[in-house]
Structure formats: structure tokens, C-alpha cells
C-alpha atoms as a PDB file:
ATOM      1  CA  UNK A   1     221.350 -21.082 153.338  1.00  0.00           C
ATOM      2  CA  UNK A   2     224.738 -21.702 153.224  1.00  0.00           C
ATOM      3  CA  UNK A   3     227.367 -19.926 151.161  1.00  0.00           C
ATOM      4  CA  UNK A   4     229.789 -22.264 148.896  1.00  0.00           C
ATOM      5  CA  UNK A   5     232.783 -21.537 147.218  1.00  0.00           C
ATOM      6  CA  UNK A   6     233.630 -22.321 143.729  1.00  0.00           C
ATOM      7  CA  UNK A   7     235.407 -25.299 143.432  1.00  0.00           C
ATOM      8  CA  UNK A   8     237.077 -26.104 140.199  1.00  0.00           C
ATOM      9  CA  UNK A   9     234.529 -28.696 139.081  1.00  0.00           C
ATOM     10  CA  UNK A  10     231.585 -26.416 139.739  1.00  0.00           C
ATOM     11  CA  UNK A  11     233.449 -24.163 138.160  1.00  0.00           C
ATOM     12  CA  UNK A  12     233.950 -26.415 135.148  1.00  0.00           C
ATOM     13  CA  UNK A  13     230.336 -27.572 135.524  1.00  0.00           C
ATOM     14  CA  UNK A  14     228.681 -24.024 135.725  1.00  0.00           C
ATOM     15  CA  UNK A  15     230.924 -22.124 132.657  1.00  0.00           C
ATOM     16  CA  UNK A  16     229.620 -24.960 130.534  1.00  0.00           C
ATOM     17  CA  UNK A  17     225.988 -24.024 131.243  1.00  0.00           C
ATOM     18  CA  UNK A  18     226.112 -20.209 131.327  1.00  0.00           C
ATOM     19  CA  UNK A  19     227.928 -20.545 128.030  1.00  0.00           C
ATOM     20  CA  UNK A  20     225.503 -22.429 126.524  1.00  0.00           C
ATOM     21  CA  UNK A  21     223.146 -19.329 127.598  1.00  0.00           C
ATOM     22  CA  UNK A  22     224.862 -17.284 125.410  1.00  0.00           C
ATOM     23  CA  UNK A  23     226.200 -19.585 122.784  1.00  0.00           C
ATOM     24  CA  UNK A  24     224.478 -22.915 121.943  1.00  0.00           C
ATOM     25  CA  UNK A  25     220.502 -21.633 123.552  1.00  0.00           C
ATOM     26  CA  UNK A  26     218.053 -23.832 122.640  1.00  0.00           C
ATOM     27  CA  UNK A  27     214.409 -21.706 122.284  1.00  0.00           C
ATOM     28  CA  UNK A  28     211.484 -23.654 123.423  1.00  0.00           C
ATOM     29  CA  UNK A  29     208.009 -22.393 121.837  1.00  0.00           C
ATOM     30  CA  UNK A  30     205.395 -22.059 124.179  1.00  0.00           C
ATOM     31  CA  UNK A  31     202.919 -20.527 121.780  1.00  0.00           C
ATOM     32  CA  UNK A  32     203.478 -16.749 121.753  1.00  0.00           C
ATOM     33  CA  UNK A  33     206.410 -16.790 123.920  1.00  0.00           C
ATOM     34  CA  UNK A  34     209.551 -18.462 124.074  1.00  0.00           C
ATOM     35  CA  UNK A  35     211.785 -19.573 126.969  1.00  0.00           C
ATOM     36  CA  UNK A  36     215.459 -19.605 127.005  1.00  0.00           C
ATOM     37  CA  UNK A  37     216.984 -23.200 127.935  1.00  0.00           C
ATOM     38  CA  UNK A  38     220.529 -24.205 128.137  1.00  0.00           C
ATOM     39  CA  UNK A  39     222.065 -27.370 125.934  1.00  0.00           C
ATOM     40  CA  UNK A  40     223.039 -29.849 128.539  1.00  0.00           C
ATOM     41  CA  UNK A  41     226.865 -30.593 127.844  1.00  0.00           C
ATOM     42  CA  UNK A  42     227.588 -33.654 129.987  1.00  0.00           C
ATOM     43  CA  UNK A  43     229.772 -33.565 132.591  1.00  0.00           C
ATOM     44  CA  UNK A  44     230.313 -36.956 134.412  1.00  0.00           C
ATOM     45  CA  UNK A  45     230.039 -36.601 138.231  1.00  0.00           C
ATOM     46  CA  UNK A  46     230.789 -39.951 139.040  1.00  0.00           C
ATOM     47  CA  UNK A  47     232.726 -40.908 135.445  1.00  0.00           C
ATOM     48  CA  UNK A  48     229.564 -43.563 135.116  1.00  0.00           C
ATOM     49  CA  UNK A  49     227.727 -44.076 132.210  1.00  0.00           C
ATOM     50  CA  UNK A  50     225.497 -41.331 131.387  1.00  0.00           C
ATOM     51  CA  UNK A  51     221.929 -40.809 129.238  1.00  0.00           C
ATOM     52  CA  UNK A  52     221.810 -37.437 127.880  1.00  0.00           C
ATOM     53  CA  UNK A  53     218.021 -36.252 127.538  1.00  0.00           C
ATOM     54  CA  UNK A  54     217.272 -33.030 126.071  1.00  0.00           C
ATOM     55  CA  UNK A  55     216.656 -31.134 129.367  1.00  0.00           C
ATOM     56  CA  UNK A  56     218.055 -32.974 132.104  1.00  0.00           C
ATOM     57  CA  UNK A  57     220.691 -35.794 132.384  1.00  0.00           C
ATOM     58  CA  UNK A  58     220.935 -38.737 134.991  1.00  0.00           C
ATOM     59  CA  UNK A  59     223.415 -41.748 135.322  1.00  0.00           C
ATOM     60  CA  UNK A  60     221.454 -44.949 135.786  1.00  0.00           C
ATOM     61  CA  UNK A  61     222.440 -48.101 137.858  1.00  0.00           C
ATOM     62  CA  UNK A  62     222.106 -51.001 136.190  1.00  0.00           C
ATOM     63  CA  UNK A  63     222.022 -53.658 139.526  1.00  0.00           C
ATOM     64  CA  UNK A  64     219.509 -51.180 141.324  1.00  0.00           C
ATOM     65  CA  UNK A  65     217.432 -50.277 138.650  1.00  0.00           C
ATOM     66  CA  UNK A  66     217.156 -46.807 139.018  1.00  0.00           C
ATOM     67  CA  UNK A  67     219.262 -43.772 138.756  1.00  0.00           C
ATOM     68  CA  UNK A  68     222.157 -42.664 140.787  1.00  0.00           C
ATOM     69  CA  UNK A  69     221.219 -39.293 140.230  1.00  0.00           C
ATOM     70  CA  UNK A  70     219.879 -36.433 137.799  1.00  0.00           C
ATOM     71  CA  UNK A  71     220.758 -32.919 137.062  1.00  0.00           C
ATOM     72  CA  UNK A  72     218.420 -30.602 135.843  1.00  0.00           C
ATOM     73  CA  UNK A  73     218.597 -26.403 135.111  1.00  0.00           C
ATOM     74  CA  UNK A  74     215.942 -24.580 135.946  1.00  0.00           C
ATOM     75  CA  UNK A  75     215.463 -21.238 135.016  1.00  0.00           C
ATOM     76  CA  UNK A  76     211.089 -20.816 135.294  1.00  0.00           C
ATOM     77  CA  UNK A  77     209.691 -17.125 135.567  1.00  0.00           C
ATOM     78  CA  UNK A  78     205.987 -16.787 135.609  1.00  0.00           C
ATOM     79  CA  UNK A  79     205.740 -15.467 132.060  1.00  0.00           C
ATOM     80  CA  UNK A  80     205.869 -18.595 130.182  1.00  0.00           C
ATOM     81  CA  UNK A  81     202.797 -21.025 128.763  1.00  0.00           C
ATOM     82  CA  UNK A  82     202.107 -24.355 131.002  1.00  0.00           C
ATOM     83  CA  UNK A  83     201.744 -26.717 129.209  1.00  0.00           C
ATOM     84  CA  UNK A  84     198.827 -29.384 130.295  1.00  0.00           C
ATOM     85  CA  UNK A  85     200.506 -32.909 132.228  1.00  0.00           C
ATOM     86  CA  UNK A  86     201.150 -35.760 129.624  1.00  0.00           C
ATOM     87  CA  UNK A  87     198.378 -38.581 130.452  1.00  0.00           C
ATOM     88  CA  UNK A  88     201.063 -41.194 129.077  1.00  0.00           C
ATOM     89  CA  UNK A  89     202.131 -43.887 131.458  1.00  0.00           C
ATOM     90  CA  UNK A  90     205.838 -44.644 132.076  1.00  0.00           C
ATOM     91  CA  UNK A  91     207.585 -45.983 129.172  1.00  0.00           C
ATOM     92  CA  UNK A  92     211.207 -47.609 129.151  1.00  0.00           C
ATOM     93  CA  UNK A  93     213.803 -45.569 128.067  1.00  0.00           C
ATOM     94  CA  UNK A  94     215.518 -46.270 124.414  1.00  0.00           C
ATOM     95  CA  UNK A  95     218.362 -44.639 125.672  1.00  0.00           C
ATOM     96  CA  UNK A  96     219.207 -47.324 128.298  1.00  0.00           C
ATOM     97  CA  UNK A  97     219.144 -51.067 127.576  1.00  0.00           C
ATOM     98  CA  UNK A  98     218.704 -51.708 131.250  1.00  0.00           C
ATOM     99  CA  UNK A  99     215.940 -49.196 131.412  1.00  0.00           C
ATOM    100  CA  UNK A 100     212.858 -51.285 133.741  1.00  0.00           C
ATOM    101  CA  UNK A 101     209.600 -52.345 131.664  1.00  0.00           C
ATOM    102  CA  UNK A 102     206.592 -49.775 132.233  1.00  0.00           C
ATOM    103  CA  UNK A 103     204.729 -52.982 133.865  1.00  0.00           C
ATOM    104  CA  UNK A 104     207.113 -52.928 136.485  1.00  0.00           C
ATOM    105  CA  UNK A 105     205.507 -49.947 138.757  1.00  0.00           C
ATOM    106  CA  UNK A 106     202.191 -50.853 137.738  1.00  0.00           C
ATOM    107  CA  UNK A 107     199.945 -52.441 140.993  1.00  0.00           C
ATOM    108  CA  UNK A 108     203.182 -52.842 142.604  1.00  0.00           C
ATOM    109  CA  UNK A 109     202.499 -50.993 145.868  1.00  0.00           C
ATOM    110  CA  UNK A 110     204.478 -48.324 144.968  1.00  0.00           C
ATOM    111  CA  UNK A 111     204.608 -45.021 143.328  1.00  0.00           C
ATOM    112  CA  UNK A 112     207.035 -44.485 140.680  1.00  0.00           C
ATOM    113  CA  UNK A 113     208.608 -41.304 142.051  1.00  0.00           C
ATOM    114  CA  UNK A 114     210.132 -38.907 139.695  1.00  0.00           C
ATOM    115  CA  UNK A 115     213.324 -37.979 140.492  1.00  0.00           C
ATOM    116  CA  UNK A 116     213.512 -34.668 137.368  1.00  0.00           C
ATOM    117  CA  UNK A 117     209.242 -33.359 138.135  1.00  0.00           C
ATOM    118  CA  UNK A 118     206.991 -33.436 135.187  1.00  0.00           C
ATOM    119  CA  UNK A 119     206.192 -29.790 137.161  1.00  0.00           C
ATOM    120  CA  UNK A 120     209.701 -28.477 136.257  1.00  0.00           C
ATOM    121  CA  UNK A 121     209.684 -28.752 132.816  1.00  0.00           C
ATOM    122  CA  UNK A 122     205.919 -27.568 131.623  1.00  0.00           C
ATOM    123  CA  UNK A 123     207.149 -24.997 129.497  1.00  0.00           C
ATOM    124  CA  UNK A 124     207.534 -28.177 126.850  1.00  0.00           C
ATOM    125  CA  UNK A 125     205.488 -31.251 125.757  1.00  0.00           C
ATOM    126  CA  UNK A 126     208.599 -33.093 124.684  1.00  0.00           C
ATOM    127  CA  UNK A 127     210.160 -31.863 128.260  1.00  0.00           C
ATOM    128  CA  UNK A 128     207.243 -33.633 129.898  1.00  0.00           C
ATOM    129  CA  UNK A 129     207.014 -36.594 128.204  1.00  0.00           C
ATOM    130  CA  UNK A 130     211.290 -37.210 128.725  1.00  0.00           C
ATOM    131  CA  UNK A 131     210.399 -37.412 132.614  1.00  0.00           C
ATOM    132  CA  UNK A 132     208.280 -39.958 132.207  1.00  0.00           C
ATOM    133  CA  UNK A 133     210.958 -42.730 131.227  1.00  0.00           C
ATOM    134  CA  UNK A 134     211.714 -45.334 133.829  1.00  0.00           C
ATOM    135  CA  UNK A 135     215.112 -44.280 134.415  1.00  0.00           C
ATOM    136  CA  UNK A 136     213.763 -41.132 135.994  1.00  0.00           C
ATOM    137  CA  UNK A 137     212.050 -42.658 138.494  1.00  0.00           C
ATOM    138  CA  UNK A 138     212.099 -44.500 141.722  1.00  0.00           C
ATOM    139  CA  UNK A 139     209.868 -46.553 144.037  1.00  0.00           C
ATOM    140  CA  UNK A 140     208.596 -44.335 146.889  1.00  0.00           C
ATOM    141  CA  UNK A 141     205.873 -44.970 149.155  1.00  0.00           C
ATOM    142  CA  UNK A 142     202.749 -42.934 148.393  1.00  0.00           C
ATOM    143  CA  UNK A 143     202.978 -41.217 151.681  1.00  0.00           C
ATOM    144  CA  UNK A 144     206.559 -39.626 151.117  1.00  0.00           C
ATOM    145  CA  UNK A 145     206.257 -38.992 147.265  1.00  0.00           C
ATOM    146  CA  UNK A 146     202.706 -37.163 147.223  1.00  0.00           C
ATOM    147  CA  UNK A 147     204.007 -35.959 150.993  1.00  0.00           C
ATOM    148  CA  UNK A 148     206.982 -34.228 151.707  1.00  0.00           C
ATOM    149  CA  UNK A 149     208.600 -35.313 148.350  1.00  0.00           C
ATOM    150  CA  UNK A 150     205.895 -32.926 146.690  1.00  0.00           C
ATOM    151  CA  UNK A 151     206.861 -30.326 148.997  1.00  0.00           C
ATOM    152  CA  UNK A 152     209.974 -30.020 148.472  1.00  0.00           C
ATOM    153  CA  UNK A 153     209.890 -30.168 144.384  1.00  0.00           C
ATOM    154  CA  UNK A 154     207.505 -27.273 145.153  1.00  0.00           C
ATOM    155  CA  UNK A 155     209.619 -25.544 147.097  1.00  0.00           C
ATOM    156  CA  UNK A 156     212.163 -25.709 144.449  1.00  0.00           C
ATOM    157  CA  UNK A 157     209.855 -24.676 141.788  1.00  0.00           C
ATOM    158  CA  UNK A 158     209.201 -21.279 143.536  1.00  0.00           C
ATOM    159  CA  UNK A 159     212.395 -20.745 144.362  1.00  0.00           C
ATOM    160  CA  UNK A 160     213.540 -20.852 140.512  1.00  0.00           C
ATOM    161  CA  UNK A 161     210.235 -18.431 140.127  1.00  0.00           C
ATOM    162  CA  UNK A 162     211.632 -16.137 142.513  1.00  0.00           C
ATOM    163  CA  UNK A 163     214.267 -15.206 139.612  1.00  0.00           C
ATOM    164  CA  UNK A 164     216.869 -17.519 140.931  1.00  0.00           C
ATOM    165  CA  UNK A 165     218.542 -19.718 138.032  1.00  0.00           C
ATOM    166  CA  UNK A 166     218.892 -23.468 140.000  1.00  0.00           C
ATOM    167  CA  UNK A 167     221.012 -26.642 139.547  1.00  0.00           C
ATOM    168  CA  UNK A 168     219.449 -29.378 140.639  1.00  0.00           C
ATOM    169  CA  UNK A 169     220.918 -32.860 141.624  1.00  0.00           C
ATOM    170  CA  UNK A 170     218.846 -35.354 143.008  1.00  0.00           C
ATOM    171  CA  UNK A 171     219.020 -39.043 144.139  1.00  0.00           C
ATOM    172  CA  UNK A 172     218.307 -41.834 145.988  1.00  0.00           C
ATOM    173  CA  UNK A 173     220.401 -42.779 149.173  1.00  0.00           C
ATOM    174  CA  UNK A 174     220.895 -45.927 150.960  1.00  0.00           C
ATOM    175  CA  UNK A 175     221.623 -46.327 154.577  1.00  0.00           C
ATOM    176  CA  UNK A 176     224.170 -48.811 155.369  1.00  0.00           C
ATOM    177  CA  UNK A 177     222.421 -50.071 158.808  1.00  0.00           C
ATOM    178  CA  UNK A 178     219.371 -50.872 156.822  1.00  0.00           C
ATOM    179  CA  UNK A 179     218.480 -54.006 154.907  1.00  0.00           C
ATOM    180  CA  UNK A 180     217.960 -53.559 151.175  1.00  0.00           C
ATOM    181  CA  UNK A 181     214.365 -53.970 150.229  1.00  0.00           C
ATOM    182  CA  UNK A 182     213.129 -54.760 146.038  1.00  0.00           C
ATOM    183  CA  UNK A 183     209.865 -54.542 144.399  1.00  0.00           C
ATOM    184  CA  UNK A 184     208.868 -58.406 144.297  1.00  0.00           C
ATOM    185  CA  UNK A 185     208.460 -59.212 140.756  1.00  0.00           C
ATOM    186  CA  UNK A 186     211.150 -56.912 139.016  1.00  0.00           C
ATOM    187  CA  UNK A 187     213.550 -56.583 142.191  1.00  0.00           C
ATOM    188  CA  UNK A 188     213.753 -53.140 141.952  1.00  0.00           C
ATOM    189  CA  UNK A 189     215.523 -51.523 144.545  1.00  0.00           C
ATOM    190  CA  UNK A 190     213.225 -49.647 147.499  1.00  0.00           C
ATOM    191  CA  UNK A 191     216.064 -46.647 148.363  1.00  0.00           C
ATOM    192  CA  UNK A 192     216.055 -45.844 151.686  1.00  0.00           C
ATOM    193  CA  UNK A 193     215.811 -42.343 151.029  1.00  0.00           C
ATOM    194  CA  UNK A 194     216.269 -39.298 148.963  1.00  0.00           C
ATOM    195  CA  UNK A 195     218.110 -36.179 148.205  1.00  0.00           C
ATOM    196  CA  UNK A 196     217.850 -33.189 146.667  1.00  0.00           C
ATOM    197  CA  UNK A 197     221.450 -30.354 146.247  1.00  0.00           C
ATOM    198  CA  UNK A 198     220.032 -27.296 145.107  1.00  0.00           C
ATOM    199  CA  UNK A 199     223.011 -25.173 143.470  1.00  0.00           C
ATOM    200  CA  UNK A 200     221.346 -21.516 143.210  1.00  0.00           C
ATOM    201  CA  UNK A 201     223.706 -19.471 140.560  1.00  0.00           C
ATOM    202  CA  UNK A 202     221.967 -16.383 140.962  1.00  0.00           C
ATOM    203  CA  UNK A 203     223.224 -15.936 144.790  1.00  0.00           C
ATOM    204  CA  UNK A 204     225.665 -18.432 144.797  1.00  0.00           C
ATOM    205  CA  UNK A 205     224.241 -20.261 147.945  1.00  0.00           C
ATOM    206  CA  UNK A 206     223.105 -23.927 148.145  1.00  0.00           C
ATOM    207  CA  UNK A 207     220.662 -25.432 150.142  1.00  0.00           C
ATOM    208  CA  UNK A 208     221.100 -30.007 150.662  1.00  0.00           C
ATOM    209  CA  UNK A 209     217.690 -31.969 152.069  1.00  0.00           C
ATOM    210  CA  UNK A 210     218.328 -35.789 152.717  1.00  0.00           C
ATOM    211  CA  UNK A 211     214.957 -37.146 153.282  1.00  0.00           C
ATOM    212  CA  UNK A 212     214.758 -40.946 155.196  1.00  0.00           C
ATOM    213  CA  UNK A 213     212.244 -42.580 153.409  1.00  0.00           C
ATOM    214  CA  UNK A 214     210.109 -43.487 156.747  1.00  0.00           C
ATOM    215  CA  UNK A 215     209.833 -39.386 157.447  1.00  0.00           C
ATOM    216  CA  UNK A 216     206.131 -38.943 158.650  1.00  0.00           C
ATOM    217  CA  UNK A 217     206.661 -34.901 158.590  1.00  0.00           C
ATOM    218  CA  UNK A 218     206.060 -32.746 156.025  1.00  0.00           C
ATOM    219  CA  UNK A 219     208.409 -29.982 157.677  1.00  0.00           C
ATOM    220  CA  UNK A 220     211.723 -29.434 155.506  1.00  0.00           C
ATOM    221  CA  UNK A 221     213.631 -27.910 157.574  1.00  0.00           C
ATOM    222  CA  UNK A 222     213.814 -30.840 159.690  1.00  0.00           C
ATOM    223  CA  UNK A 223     215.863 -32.807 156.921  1.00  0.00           C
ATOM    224  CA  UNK A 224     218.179 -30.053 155.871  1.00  0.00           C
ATOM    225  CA  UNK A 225     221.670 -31.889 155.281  1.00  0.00           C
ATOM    226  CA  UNK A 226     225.408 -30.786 153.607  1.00  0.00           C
ATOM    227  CA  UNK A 227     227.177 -31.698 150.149  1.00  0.00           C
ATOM    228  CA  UNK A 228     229.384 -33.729 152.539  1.00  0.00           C
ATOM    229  CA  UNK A 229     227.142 -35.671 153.856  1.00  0.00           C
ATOM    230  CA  UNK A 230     225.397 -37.014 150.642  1.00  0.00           C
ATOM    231  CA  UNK A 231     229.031 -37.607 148.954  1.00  0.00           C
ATOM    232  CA  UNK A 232     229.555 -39.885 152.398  1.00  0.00           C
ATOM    233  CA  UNK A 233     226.380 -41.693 151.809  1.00  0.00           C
ATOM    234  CA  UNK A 234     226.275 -41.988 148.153  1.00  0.00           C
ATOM    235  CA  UNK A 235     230.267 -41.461 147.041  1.00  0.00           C
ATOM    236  CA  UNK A 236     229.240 -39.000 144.669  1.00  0.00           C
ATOM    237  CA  UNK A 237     231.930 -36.242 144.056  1.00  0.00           C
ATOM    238  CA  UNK A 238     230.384 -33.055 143.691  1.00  0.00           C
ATOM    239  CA  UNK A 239     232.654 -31.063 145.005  1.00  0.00           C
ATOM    240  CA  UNK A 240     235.851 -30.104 147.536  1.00  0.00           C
ATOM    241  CA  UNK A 241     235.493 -26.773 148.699  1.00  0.00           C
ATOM    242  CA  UNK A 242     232.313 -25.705 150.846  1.00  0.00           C
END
């Protein structure tokens, strides 16, 4: 893993969410224990328009149809109540008037990929049931979402259980060289791959995967990329000092 320095919008970006820690906290019931979870304040990473959920935020594009990107904080420890997997179907999201209909990833031949897990935020019901909006998502082949798209939200998962406190930004990229594919009937954009910039506060390393869409491995470390990279491919400004 490679070591970062702090940039002034990280720094902006992280003394917004460790001061929510100890200022604006939201506690989450899980039963007979409660979790500590920041209060998203947004902060615009590519001054688009952004929807502001209660545990994770994402800028949507409106001509592709799916996000541009989502952040999430995780902070998991092994202590707290998991909370069973909504059995909802994706719904569109209020938030969004260009959020797709729910009948758009049905039979399509696709799997509507989150982009924020379900997994990530089972300390919550309401958590759960925010990932499943159609903003959150993206069409990925079965292969690669329940592949080495699973693997690596896993991965992240037990990372954050290790007692690391994570930033997560994920995305979809598209490859210049490649022809743009859609879903037929709602012309939904097919990205030609994904990524994944996990910010890890506790160390203050961070670790970039940019995974093509075609990959027919499950082996990460194969697909480990830089912040520089996915702000070339996606002209996203994360930061200017690595």
C-alpha cells in the first residue's frame, strides 16, 4: 500500500468527517448496541450535482444513467447486530428526477451492480434499503459483479473490520478506445469498467483497483491502479499530492 500525503482537499474532506465523529454523530440502534456513524457533509468532488443519502453520497449522470461516483465511510467492527438483506427490488430514487425506472434492470441481461454494498451498511435497515435506489447502481455482467466485484467489496469489508476507519470512492470508468455499449430498451450505459479508491484514515495509506469490465480473474492484485490514473480516465479531482 502506498503512502499519500494530505492534500488540502483531503484535508478539507477528512476534518469534515472526523468532526462530525465528535460533533454532529448520528447513533444507529442495532438492538442492544449502537454504532457510531458520521453525518455526511457534502463536499463536491467534481462541483456536479450531488444526492445526499443518509450514509453515503454519489453524483449521478444524467446522459449515462448512472453515477459518476459514490463515497461512503466505513467504520464496521465485529461487535455490532447484522441486520438481515432487504428482499425489496430496486426502486427509483426520489432524490433524482433522472433516477432509471426499477423495470429497467429487470430481464435485461444484466445485473444491477451496486456501486455503495448492501454488505457495508447492515448495521441499519434504512442503510440497506438507501443502496437499493437506481442511482447506486450499474449494469455489470454477472460474471464480474458476483466475481471479482464481490471480492473486492469483501476485501474492503474486512479491511474496515480490521479496525481501520475507510473512505470509499467508487465508480464506473470508460475507456476511450472502446465503443460505448447501452442496455437496449432504457439505453443505459454498459461502463467499461470499475473502480474502487480506498482512503484508510487509520494508517493514512490508500490502496486504487481499476477493474476492466472483461477481467476473467478473480486475483486483485492484478488490477491494482493509482489516484492518477482514475482522475486521467474519469477527470475526477480527488486530489494533487500523492
Amino acid at each position: 500500500m502506498k503512502k499519500f500525503a494530505w492534500s488540502p482537499l483531503i484535508l478539507l474532506f477528512v476534518f469534515i468527517l472526523v468532526g462530525c465523529v465528535f460533533s454532529r454523530t448520528q447513533i444507529i440502534p442495532t438492538h442492544d448496541k449502537e454504532i457510531d456513524r458520521p453525518e455526511f457533509l457534502v463536499l463536491p468532488i467534481n462541483h456536479g450535482k450531488i444526492i445526499d443519502h443518509t450514509y453515503y453520497i454519489l453524483e449521478f449522470d444524467s446522459t449515462t444513467k448512472v453515477p459518476k461516483y459514490t463515497i461512503e465511510y466505513l467504520d464496521l467492527n465485529e461487535e455490532y447486530i447484522h441486520f438481515p438483506k432487504p428482499t425489496v427490488w430496486f426502486k427509483q430514487d426520489l432524490l433524482c428526477e433522472t433516477s432509471p425506472d426499477e423495470s429497467c434492470y429487470k430481464y435485461c441481461g444484466y445485473d444491477a451492480g451496486h456501486m455503495v454494498p448492501k454488505e457495508d451498511l447492515d448495521y441499519s435497515d434504512t442503510a440497506m434499503r438507501e443502496t437499493m435506489y437506481t442511482t447506486n447502481v450499474c449494469p455489470q455482467s454477472s460474471r464480474f459483479n458476483r466475481g471479482i466485484w464481490k471480492r473486492l467489496e469483501f476485501y474492503v469489508r474486512k479491511l474496515s473490520k480490521q479496525g481501520n476507519r475507510l473512505i470509499v470512492i467508487t465508480g464506473p470508468i470508460d475507456y476511450p478506445e472502446i465503443q460505448n455499449k447501452y442496455l437496449q430498451k432504457s439505453n443505459i450505459w454498459i461502463p467499461d469498467g470499475f473502480f474502487k479508491i480506498i482512503y484508510n484514515l487509520t494508517d493514512k495509506t490508500v490502496e486504487v483497483y481499476l477493474i476492466p469490465h472483461s477481467a476473467k480473474t478473480k486475483n486483485l492484485e492484478l488490477f491494482k491502479s493509482s489516484v492518477e490514473q482514475i482522475t486521467q480516465l474519469t477527470k475526477l479531482q480527488f486530489t494533487n499530492s500523492w
